[in-house]
Structure formats: structure tokens, C-alpha cells
C-alpha atoms as a PDB file:
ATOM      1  CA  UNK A   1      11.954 -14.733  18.544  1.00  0.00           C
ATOM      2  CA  UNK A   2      15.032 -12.798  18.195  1.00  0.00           C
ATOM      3  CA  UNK A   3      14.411  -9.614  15.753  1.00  0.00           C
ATOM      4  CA  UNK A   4      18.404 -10.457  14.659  1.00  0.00           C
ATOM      5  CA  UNK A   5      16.683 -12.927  12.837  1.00  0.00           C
ATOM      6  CA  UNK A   6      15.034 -10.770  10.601  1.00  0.00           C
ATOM      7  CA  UNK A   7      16.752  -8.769   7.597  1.00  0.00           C
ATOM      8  CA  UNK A   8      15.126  -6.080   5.066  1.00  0.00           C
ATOM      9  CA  UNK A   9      16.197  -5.025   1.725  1.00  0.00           C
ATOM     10  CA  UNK A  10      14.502  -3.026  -1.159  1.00  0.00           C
ATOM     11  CA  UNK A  11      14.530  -4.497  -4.472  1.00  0.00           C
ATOM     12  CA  UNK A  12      13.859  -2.848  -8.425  1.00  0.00           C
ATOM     13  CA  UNK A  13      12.041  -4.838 -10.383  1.00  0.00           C
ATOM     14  CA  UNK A  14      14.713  -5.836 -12.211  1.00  0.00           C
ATOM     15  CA  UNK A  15      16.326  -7.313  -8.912  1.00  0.00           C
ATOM     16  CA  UNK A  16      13.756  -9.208  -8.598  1.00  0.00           C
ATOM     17  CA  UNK A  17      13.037 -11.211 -11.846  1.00  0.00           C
ATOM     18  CA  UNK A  18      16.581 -12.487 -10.930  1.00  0.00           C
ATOM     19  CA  UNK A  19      14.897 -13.929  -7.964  1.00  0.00           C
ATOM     20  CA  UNK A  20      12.232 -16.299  -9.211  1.00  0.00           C
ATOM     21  CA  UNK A  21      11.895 -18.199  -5.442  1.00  0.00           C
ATOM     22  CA  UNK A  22      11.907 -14.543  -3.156  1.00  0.00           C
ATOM     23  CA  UNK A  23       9.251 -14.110  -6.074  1.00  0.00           C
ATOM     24  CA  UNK A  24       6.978 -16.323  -5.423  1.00  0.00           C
ATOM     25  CA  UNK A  25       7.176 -16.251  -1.523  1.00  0.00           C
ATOM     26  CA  UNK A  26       6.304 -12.963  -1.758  1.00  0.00           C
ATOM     27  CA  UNK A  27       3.403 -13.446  -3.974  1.00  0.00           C
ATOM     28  CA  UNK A  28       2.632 -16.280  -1.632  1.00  0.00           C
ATOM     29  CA  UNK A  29       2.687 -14.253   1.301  1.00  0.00           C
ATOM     30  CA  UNK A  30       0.329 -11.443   0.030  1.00  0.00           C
ATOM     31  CA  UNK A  31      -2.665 -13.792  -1.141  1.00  0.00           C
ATOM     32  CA  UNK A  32      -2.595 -15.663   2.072  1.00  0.00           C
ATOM     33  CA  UNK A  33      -2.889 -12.214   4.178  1.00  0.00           C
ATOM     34  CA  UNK A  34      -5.633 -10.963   1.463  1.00  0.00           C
ATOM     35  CA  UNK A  35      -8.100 -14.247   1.890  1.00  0.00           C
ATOM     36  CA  UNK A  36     -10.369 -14.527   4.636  1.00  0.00           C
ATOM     37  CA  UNK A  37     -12.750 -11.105   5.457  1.00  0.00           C
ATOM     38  CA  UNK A  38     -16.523 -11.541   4.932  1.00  0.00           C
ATOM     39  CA  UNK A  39     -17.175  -8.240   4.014  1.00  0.00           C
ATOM     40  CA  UNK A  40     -15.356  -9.319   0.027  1.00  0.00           C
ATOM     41  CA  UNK A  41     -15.054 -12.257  -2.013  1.00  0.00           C
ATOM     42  CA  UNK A  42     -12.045 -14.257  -1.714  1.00  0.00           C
ATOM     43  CA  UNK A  43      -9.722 -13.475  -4.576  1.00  0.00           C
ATOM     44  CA  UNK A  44      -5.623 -13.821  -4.608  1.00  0.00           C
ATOM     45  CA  UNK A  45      -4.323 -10.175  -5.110  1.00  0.00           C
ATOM     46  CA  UNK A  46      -1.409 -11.607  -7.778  1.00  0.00           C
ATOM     47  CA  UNK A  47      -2.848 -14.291  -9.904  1.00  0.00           C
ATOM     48  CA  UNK A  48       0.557 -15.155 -10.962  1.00  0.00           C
ATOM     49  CA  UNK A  49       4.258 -14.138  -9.364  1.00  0.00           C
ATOM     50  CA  UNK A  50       5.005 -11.796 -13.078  1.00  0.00           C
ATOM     51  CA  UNK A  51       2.052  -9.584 -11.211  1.00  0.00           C
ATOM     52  CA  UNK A  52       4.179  -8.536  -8.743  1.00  0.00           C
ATOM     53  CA  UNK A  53       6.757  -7.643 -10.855  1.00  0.00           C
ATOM     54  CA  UNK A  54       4.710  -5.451 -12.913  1.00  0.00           C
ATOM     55  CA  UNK A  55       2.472  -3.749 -10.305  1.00  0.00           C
ATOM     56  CA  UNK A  56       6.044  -2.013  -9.016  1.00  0.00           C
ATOM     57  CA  UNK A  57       6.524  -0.833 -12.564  1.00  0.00           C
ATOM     58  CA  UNK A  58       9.481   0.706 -14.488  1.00  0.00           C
ATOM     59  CA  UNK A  59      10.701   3.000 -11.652  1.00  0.00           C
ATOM     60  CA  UNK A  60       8.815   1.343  -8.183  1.00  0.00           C
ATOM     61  CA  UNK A  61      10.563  -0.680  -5.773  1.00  0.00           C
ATOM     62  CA  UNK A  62       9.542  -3.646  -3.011  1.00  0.00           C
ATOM     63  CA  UNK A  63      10.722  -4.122   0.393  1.00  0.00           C
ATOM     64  CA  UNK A  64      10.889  -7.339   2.110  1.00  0.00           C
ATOM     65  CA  UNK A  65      11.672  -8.921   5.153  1.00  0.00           C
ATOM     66  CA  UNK A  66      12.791 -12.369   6.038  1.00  0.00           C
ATOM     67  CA  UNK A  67      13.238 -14.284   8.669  1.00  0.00           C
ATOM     68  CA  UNK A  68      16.695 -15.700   8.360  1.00  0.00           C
ATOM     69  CA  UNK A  69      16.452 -18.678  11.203  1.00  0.00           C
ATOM     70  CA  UNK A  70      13.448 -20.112   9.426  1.00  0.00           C
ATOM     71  CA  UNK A  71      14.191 -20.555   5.849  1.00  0.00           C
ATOM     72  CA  UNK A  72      12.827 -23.905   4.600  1.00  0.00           C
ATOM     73  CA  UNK A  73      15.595 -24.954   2.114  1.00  0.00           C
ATOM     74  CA  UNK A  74      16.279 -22.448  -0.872  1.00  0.00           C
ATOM     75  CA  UNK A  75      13.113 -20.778   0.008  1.00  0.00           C
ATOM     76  CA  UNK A  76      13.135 -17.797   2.127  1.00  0.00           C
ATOM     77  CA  UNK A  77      10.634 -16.972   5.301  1.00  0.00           C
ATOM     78  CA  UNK A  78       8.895 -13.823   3.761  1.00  0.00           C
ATOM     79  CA  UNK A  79       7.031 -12.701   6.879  1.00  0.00           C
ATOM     80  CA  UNK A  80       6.566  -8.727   5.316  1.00  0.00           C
ATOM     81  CA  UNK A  81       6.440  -6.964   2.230  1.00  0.00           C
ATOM     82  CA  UNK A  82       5.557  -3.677   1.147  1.00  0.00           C
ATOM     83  CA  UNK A  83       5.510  -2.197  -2.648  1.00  0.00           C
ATOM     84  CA  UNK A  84       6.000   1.608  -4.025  1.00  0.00           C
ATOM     85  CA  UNK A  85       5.429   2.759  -7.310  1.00  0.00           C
ATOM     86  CA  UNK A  86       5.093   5.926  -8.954  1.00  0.00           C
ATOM     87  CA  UNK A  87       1.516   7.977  -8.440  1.00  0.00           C
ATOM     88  CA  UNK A  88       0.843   8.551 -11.588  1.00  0.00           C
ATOM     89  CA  UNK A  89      -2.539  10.890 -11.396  1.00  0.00           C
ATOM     90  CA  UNK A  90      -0.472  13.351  -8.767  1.00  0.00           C
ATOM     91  CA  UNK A  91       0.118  16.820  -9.840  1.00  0.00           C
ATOM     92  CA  UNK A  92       4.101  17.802 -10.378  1.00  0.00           C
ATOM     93  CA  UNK A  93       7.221  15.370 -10.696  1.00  0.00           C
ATOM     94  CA  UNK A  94       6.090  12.070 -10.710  1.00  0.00           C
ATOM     95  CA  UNK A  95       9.165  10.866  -8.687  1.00  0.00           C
ATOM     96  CA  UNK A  96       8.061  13.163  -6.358  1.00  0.00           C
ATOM     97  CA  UNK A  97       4.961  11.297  -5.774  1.00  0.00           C
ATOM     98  CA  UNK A  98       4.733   7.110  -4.565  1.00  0.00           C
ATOM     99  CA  UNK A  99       2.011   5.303  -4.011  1.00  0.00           C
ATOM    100  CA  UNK A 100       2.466   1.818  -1.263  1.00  0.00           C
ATOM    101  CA  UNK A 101       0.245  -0.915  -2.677  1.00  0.00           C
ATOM    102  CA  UNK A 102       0.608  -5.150  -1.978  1.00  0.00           C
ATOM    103  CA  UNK A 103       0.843  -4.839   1.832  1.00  0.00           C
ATOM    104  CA  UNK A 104       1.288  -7.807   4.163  1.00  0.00           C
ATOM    105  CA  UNK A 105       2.848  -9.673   6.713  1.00  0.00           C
ATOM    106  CA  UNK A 106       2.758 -13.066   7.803  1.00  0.00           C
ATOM    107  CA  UNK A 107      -0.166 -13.533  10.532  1.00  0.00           C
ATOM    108  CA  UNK A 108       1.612 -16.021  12.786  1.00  0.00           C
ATOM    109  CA  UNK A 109       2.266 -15.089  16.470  1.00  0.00           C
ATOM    110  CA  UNK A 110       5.768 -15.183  16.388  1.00  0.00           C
ATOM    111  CA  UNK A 111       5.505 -12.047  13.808  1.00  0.00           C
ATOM    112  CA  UNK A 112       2.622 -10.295  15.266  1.00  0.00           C
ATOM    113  CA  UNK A 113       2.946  -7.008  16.845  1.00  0.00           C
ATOM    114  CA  UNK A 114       6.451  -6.460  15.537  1.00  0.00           C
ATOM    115  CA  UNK A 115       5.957  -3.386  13.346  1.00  0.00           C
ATOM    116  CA  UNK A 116       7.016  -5.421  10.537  1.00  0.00           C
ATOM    117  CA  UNK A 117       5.418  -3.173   8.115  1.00  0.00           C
ATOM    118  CA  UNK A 118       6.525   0.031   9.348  1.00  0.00           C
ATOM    119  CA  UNK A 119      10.226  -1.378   8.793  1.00  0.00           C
ATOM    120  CA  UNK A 120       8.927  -2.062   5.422  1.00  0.00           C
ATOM    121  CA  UNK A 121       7.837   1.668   4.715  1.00  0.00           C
ATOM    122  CA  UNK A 122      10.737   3.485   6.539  1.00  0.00           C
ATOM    123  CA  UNK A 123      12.813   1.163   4.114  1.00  0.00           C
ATOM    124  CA  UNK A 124      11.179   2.239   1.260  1.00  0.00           C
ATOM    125  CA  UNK A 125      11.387   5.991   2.437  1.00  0.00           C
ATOM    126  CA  UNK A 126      15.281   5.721   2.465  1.00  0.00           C
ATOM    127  CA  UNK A 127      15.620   4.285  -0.499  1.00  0.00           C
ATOM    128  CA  UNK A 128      13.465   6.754  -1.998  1.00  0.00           C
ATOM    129  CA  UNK A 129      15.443   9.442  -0.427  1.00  0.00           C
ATOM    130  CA  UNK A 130      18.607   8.139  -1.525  1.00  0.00           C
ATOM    131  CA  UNK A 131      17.352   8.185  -5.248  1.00  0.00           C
ATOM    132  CA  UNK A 132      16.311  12.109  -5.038  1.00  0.00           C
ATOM    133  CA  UNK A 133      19.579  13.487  -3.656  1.00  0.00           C
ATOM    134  CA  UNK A 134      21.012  14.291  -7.060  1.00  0.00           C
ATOM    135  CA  UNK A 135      17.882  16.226  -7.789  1.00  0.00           C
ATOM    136  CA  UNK A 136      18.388  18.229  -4.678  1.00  0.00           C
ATOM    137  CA  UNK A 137      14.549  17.860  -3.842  1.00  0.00           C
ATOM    138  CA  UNK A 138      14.958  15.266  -0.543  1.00  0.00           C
ATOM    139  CA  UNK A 139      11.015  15.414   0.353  1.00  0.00           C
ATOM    140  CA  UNK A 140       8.246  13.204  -1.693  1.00  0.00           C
ATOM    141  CA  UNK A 141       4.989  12.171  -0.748  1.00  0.00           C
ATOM    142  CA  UNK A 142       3.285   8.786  -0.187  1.00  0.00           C
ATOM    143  CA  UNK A 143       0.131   7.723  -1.305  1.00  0.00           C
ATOM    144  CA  UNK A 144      -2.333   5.121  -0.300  1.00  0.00           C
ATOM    145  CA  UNK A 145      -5.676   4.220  -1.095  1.00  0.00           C
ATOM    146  CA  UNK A 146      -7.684   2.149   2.166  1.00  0.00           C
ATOM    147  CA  UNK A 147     -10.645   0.887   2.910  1.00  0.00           C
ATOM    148  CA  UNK A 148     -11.430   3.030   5.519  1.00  0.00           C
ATOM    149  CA  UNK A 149     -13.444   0.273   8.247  1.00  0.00           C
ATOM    150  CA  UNK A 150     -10.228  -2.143   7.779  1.00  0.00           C
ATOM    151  CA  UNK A 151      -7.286   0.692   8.067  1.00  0.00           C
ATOM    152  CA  UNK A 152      -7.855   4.138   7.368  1.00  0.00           C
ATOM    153  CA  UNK A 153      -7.051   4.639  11.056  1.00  0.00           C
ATOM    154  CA  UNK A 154      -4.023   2.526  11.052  1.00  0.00           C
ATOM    155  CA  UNK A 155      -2.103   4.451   8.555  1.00  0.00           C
ATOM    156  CA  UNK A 156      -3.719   7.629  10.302  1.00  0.00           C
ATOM    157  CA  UNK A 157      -1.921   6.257  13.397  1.00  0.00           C
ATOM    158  CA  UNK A 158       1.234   6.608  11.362  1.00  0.00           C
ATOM    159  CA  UNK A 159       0.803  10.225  10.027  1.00  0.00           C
ATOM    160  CA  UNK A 160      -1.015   9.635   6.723  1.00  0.00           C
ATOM    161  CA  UNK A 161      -3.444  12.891   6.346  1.00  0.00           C
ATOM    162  CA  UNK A 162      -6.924  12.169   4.846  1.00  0.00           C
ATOM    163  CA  UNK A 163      -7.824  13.634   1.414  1.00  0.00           C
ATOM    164  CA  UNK A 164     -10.878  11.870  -0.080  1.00  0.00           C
ATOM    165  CA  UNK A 165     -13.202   9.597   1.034  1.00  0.00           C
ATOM    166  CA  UNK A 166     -15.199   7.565  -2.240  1.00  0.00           C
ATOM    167  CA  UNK A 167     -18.560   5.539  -1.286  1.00  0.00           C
ATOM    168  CA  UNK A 168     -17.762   2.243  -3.524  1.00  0.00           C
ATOM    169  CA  UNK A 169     -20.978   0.202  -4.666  1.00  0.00           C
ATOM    170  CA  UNK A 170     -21.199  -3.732  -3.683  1.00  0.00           C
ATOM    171  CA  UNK A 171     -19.615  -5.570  -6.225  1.00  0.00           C
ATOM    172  CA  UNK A 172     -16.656  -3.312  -6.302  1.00  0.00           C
ATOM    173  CA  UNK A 173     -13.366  -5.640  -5.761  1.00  0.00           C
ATOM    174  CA  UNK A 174     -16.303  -8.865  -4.988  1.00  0.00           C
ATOM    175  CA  UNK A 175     -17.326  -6.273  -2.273  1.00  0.00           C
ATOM    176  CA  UNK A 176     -20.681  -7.827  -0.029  1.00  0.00           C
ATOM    177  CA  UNK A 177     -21.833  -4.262   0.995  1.00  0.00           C
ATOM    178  CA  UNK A 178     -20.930  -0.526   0.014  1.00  0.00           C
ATOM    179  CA  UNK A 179     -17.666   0.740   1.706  1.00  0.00           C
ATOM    180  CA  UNK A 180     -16.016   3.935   1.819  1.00  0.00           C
ATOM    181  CA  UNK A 181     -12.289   4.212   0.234  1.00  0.00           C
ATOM    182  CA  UNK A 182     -10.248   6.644   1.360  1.00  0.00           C
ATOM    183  CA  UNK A 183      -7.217   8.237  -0.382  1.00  0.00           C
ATOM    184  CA  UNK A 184      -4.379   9.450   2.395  1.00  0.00           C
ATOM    185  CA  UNK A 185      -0.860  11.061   1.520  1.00  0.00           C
ATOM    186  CA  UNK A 186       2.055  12.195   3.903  1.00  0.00           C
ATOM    187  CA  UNK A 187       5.324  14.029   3.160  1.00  0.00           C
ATOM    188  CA  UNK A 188       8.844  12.472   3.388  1.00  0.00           C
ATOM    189  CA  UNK A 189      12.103  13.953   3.734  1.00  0.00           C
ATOM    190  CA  UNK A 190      13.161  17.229   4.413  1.00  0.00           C
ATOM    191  CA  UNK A 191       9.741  18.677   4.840  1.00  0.00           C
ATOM    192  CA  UNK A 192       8.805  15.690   6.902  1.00  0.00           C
ATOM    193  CA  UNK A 193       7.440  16.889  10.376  1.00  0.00           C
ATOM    194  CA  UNK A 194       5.998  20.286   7.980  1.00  0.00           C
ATOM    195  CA  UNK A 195       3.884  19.340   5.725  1.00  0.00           C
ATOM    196  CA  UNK A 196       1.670  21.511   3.601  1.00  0.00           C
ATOM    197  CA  UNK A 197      -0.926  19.141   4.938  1.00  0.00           C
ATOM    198  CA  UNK A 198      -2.872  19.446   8.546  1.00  0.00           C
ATOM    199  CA  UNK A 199      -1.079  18.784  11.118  1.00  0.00           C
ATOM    200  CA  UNK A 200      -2.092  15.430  13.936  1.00  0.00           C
ATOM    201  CA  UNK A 201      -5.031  16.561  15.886  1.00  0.00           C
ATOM    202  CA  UNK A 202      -6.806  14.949  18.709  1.00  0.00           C
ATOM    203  CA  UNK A 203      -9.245  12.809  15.816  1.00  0.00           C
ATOM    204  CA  UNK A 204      -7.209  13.114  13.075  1.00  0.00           C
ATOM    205  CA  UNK A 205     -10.043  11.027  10.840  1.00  0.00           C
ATOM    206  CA  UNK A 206     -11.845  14.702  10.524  1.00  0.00           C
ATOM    207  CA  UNK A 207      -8.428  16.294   8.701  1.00  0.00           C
ATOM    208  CA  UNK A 208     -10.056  18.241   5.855  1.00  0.00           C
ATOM    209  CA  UNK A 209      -9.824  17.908   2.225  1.00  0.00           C
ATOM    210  CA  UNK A 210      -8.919  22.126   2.377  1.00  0.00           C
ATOM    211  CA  UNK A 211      -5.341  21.346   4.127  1.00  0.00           C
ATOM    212  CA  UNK A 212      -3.956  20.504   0.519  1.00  0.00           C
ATOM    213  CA  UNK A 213      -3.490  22.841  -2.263  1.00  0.00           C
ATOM    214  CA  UNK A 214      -6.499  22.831  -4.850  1.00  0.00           C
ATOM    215  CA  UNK A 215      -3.776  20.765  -7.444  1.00  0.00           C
ATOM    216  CA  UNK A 216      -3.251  18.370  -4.768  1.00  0.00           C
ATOM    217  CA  UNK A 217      -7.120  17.998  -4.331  1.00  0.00           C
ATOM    218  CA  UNK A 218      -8.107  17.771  -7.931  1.00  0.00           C
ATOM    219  CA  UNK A 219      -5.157  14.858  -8.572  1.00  0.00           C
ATOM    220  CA  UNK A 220      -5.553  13.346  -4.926  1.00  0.00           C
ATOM    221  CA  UNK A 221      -8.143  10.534  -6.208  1.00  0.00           C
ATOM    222  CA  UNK A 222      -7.986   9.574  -9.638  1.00  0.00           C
ATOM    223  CA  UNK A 223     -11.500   9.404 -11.098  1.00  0.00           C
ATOM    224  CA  UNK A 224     -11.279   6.027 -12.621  1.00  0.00           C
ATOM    225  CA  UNK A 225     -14.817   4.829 -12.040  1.00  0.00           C
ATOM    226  CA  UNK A 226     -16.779   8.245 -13.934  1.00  0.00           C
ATOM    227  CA  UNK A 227     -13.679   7.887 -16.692  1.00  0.00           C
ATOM    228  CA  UNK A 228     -15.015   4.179 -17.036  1.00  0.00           C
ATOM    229  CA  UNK A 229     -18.707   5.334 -17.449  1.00  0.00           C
ATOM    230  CA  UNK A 230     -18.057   7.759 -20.231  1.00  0.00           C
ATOM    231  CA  UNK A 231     -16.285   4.547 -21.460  1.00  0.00           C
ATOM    232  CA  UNK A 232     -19.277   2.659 -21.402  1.00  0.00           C
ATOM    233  CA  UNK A 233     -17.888   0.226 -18.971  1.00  0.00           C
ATOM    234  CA  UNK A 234     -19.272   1.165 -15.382  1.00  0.00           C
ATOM    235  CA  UNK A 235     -22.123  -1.231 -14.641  1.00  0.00           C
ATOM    236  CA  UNK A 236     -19.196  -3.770 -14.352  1.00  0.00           C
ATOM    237  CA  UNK A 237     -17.838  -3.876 -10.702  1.00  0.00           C
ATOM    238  CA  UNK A 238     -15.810  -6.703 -10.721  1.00  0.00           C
ATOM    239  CA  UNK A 239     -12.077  -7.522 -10.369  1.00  0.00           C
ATOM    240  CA  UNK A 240     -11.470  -7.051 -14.324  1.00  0.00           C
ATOM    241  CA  UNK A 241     -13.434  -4.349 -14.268  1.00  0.00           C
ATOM    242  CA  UNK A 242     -11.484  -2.032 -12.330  1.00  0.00           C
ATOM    243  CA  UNK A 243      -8.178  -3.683 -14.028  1.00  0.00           C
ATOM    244  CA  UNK A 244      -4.783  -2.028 -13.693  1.00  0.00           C
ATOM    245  CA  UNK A 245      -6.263   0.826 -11.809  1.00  0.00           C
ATOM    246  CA  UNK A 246      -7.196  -1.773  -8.596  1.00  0.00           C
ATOM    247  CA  UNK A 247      -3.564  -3.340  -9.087  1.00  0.00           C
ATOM    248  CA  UNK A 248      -2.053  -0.190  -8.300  1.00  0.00           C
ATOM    249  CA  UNK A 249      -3.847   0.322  -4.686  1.00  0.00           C
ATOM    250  CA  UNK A 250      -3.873  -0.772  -1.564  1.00  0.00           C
ATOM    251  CA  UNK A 251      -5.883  -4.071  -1.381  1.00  0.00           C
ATOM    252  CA  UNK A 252      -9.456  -4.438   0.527  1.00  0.00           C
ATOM    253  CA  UNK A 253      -8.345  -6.971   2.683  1.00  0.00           C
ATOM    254  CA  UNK A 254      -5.050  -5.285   3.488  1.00  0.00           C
ATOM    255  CA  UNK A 255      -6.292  -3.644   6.820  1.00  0.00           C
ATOM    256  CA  UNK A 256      -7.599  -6.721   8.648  1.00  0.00           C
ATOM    257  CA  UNK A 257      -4.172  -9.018   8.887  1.00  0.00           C
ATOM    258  CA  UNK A 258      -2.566  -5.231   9.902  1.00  0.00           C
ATOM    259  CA  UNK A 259      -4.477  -4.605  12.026  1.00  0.00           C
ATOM    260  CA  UNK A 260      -4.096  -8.083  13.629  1.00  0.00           C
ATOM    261  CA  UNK A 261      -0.627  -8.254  13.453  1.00  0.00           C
ATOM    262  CA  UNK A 262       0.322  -4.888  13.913  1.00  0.00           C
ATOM    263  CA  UNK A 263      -2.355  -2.785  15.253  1.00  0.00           C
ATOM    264  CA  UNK A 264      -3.780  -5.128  17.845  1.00  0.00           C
ATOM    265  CA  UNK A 265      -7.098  -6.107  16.686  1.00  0.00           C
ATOM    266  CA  UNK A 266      -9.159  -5.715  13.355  1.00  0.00           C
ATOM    267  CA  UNK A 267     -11.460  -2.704  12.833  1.00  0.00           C
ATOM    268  CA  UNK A 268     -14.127  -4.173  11.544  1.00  0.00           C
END
């Protein structure tokens, strides 16, 4: 399949409540890639297409792609998409600081291996840039919190620096088993290639947490789980429990359909 076929853009939020259908395929697209890995139970990231809408927030934005030649009707062929929102808990502006949650792409073979979702990012990048020119500060960084078995190393492939690695208990997100979740950044713009963060080495997974400045390490992870148990509230490990805080990340089951359709095989 022709990659003509396939066109990006970046919507607001706003943009996108005008677009009830691109919506919902979206919505659609990101439970189906988030079903199916034994290690969690099965759970649909966006229990209804408003979700969506309000995990970009106020100032985020979501890039999709769609396949063009295989619309069916007035519904478009999602076959990517890839949120950014502000990172709230980072140090600093927070436009300076995004955070790419809800990613996914359509595990089908004619859409495999077609670095659908690093189209989605560099659109997202550009956009961003394009919104800090006025401010005259044209570098921000990116956020992302993995599971590290499904895709820490996937995003490490792409230049995302490890910060913090978290052991999470079972129960955590439906989770079968304890897993580690790993918080990685990486700079944009016109720092991009000289970052105040370590630079690529030959096992980039061992990056330590000392290549950031000690504000960058003290906001890099925010604490939810100890501000829940001075709350009262962390013996729960369920969905709920972790609430607008897991809405905001990058989902368990992200890293398995990348790494099938992008990376070339699962991790796990």
C-alpha cells in the first residue's frame, strides 16, 4: 500500500469536538490496540469518545493519521494516533514541557512497520514548535511514562533518555505481576541533538538519573501513589484508583502493538 494514501494532521481539542465520527475512530482505534496482553486485565483506555477529548486538555493537541483509500463511508481509516498535553508536575514553563499519552496504530499488515507513530510524534513536535516561536524559546521537552518490558527500549530507540524507573505492585492498572514504569524525556527544537541530558551510548537503558539537573529529577516522576497514601487511598490499585493521574500516561499495553507494528516484535 501506497504511503500517498495516508495523510496526518494535528488537531486542538476544540477541532475535534467538531468532529464527532474522527472522534470515535480514534477512540476506537486506541482500545482495540490496548486489549489483548496477559501480563494486565483487559480494560478500554477511553470508556467513552468525551475521554479523549479531555485527556488532551485545555492547551494539548492529537495527531492522526488516515488512510485516505480505505475510508468506509463518512468514517475515516484511523490507522495512528498520538496525543500531547501539557506535563504538569515538570519544573519551569509548562508549555515548555509535553507529555505523549493514548498511543496506537492499527495492527493490520498493511500498516505494520511503517513508522506510523513516529510521523505521529514528529507531527506533534512541529506543531509544538510552531506554537513557541513568538516566545522565542523553540526547544521543549517530551515526556512519557512506559512500561519498561513492553517499550522502554522502543522510545529509547528513538532518543528518549531514562530518568526514573518505579516498581508498580500487581493490581496497579489490573496489572497480573509487579512491573517497573519508567519515566523518559527528550529535548525538541533548537537544543535538539544537545540536550542537557546524556547523550546515546552503546546501552542507552543504563543513562543515569544524574544527567538531569536536580529540578528536573525531583519533578521527573510525579509522586502520585505516596500523595495517595497520605490521602488514605493507597491500598486501592485499580483503574479508579489511580484516576486522572493514569489518563494522563502512556498506557500499559501501549508497547506491545508498537512494538509489533513498528518495532518488529513485542518485548515481552
Amino acid at each position: 500500500m501506497p504511503d500517498d494514501s495516508f495523510s496526518i494532521a494535528v488537531y486542538t481539542p476544540t477541532e475535534l469536538a467538531s468532529q464527532p465520527a474522527l472522534v470515535h475512530a480514534v477512540v476506537e482505534l486506541v482500545n482495540n490496540a490496548y486489549f489483548g496482553h496477559g501480563d494486565f486485565e483487559e480494560e478500554a483506555r477511553f470508556k467513552r469518545d468525551q475521554a479523549l477529548i479531555d485527556n488532551i486538555r485545555e492547551n494539548g493537541l492529537c495527531a492522526v493519521v488516515v488512510d485516505e483509500n480505505a475510508n468506509d463511508g463518512d468514517a475515516p481509516k484511523v490507522i495512528a494516533s498520538v496525543s500531547a498535553n501539557v506535563w504538569k508536575e515538570a519544573e519551569g514553563e509548562p508549555s515548555l514541557n509535553y507529555e505523549l499519552s493514548a498511543v496506537a496504530t492499527l495492527n493490520s499488515p498493511p500498516y505494520r512497520k511503517r513508522g506510523l507513530v513516529d510521523r505521529c510524534t514528529l507531527a506533534l513536535q512541529s506543531a509544538l514548535l510552531e506554537r513557541l516561536r513568538p516566545s522565542q524559546r523553540p526547544d521543549f521537552r517530551l515526556w512519557l511514562i512506559a512500561v519498561e518490558h513492553l517499550n522502554g527500549a522502543y522510545w529509547r530507540r528513538r532518543g528518549y533518555k531514562h530518568v526514573r524507573t518505579r516498581v508498580m505492585p500487581v493490581g496497579t492498572w489490573g496489572a497480573r505481576r509487579e512491573f517497573e514504569l519508567a519515566t523518559l524525556v527528550k529535548r525538541v527544537g533548537g537544543l535538539e541533538g544537545k540536550d542537557d541530558v546524556t547523550p546515546a551510548r552503546e546501552t542507552p537503558e543504563e543513562a543515569p538519573v544524574s544527567a538531569l539537573t536536580p529540578k528536573e529529577k525531583d519533578a521527573a516522576v510525579p509522586d502520585e501513589l505516596q500523595r495517595r497514601s497520605e490521602r488514605g487511598m493507597a491500598t486501592k490499585t485499580s483503574r479508579e484508583t489511580v484516576g486522572e493521574w493514569m489518563a494522563q500516561v502512556v498506557w500499559v499495553r501501549t508497547g506491545t502493538l508498537l512494538e509489533q507494528v513498528v518495532g518488529g516484535g513485542p518485548l515481552y
